[in-house]
Protein backbone atom coordinates (compact mmCIF):
# COMPACT_ATOMS: atom_id res chain seq x y z
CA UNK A 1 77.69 -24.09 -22.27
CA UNK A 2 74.28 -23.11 -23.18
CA UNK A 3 71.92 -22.00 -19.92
CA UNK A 4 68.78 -20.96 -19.81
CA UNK A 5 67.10 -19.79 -16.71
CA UNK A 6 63.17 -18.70 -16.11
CA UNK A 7 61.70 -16.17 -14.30
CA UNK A 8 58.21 -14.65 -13.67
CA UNK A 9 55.78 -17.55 -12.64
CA UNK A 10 53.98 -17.36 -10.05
CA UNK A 11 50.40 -17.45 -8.43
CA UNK A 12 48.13 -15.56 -10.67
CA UNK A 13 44.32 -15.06 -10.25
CA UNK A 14 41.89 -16.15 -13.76
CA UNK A 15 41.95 -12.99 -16.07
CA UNK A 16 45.01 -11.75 -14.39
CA UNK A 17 48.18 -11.26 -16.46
CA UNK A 18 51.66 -12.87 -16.55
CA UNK A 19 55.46 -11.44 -17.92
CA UNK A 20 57.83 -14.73 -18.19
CA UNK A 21 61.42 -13.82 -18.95
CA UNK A 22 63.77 -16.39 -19.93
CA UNK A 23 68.10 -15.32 -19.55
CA UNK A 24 69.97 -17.14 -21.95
CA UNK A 25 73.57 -17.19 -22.20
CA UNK A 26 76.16 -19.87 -24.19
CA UNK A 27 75.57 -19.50 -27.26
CA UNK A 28 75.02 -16.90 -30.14
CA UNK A 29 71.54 -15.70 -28.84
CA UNK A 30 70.57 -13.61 -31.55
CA UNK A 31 71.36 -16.33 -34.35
CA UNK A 32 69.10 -18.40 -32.73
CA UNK A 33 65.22 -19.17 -32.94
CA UNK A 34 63.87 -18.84 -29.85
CA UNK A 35 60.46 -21.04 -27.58
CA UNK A 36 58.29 -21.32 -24.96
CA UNK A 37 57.13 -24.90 -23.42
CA UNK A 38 54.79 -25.48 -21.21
CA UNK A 39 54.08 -28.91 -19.26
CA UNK A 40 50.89 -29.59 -16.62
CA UNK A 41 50.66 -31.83 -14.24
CA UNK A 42 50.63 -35.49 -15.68
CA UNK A 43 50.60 -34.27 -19.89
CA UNK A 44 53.46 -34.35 -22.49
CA UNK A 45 54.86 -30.71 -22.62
CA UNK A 46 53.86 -29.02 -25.69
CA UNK A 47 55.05 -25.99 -27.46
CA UNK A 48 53.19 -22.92 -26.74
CA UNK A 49 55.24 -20.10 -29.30
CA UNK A 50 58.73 -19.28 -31.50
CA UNK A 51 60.14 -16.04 -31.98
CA UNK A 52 63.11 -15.98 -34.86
CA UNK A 53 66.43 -15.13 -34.55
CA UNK A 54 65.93 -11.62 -35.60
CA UNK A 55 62.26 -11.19 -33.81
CA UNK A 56 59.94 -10.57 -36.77
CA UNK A 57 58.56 -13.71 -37.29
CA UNK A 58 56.31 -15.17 -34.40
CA UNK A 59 53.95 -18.16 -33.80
CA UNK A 60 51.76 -19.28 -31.28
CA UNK A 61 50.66 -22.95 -31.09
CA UNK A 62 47.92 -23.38 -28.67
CA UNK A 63 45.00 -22.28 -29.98
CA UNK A 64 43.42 -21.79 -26.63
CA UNK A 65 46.30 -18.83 -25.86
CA UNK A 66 46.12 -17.18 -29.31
CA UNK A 67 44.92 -13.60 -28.78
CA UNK A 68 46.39 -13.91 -25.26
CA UNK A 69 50.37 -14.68 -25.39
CA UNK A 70 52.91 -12.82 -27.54
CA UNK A 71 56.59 -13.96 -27.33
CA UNK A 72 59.27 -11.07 -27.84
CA UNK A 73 62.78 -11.10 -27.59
CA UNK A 74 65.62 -8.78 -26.85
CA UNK A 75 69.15 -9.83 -28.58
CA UNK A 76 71.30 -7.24 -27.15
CA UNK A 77 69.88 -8.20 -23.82
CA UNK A 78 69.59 -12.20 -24.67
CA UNK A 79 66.36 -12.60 -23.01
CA UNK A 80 63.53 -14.17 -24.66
CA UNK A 81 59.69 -13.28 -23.21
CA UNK A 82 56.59 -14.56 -22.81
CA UNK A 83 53.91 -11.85 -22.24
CA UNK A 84 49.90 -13.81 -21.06
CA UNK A 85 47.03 -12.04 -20.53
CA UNK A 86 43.49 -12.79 -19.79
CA UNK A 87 44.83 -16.47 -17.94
CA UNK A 88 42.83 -19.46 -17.35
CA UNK A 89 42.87 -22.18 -14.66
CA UNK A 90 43.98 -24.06 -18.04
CA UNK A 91 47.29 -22.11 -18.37
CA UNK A 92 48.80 -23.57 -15.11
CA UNK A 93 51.93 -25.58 -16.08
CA UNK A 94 55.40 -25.51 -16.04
CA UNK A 95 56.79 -22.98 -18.65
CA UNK A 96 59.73 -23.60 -20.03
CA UNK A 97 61.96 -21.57 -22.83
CA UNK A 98 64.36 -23.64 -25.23
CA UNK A 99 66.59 -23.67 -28.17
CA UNK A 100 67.86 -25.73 -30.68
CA UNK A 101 71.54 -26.15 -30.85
CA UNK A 102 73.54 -28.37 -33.01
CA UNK A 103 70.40 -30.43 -33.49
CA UNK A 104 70.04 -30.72 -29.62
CA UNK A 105 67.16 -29.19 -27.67
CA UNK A 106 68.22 -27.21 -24.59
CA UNK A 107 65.74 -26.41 -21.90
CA UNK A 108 66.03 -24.13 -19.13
CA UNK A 109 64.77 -25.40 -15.27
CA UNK A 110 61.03 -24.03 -16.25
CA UNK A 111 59.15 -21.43 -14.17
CA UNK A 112 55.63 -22.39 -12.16
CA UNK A 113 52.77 -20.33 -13.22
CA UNK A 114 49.37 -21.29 -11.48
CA UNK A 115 46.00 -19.47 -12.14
CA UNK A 116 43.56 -20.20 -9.15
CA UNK A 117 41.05 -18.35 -7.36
């Protein structure tokens, strides 16, 4: 069955720097598109970046983190990454990687990351 498990949150100070690493085992990882979530306290979770199957194609969806968070993957490790620099107070949510299988969304259990002084 398809798992996904988070790593790397944490407590982080504003302007400090964050890696997330997401395990994912299941499925054919490296056929697979590849994304980061995040959800904060009491707002819909939204989709921060995608990485393709083979790694050269990347987005990033929140404008506010462009310039600051670059997803990466490694297929013949199956993890997926979230590198963030330069955080904000802003950034502190629930991150959580996913993948679409079969027309079905998996998540993994997401991974805390709070940026306070």
């Amino acid at each position: 069955q398809v798992q996904l498990v988070e790593s790397g949150g944490g407590l982080v100070q504003p302007g400090g720097s964050l890696r997330l690493s997401c395990a994912a085992s299941g499925f054919t990882f490296s056929t697979y598109a590849m994304y980061w979530y995040r959800q904060a306290g009491g707002k819909e979770r939204e989709l921060v970046a995608s990485i393709s199957s083979g790694g050269g194609d990347t987005s990033n969806y929140v404008d506010s983190a462009k310039g600051r968070f670059t997803i990466s993957r490694d297929n013949a490790n199956n993890m997926v990454y979230l590198q963030m620099h330069s955080l904000k107070p802003e950034d502190t949510a629930v991150y959580y990687c996913a993948v679409v299988r079969d027309y079905q969304r998996y998540w993994g259990q997401g991974t805390q990351v709070t940026v306070s002084s």
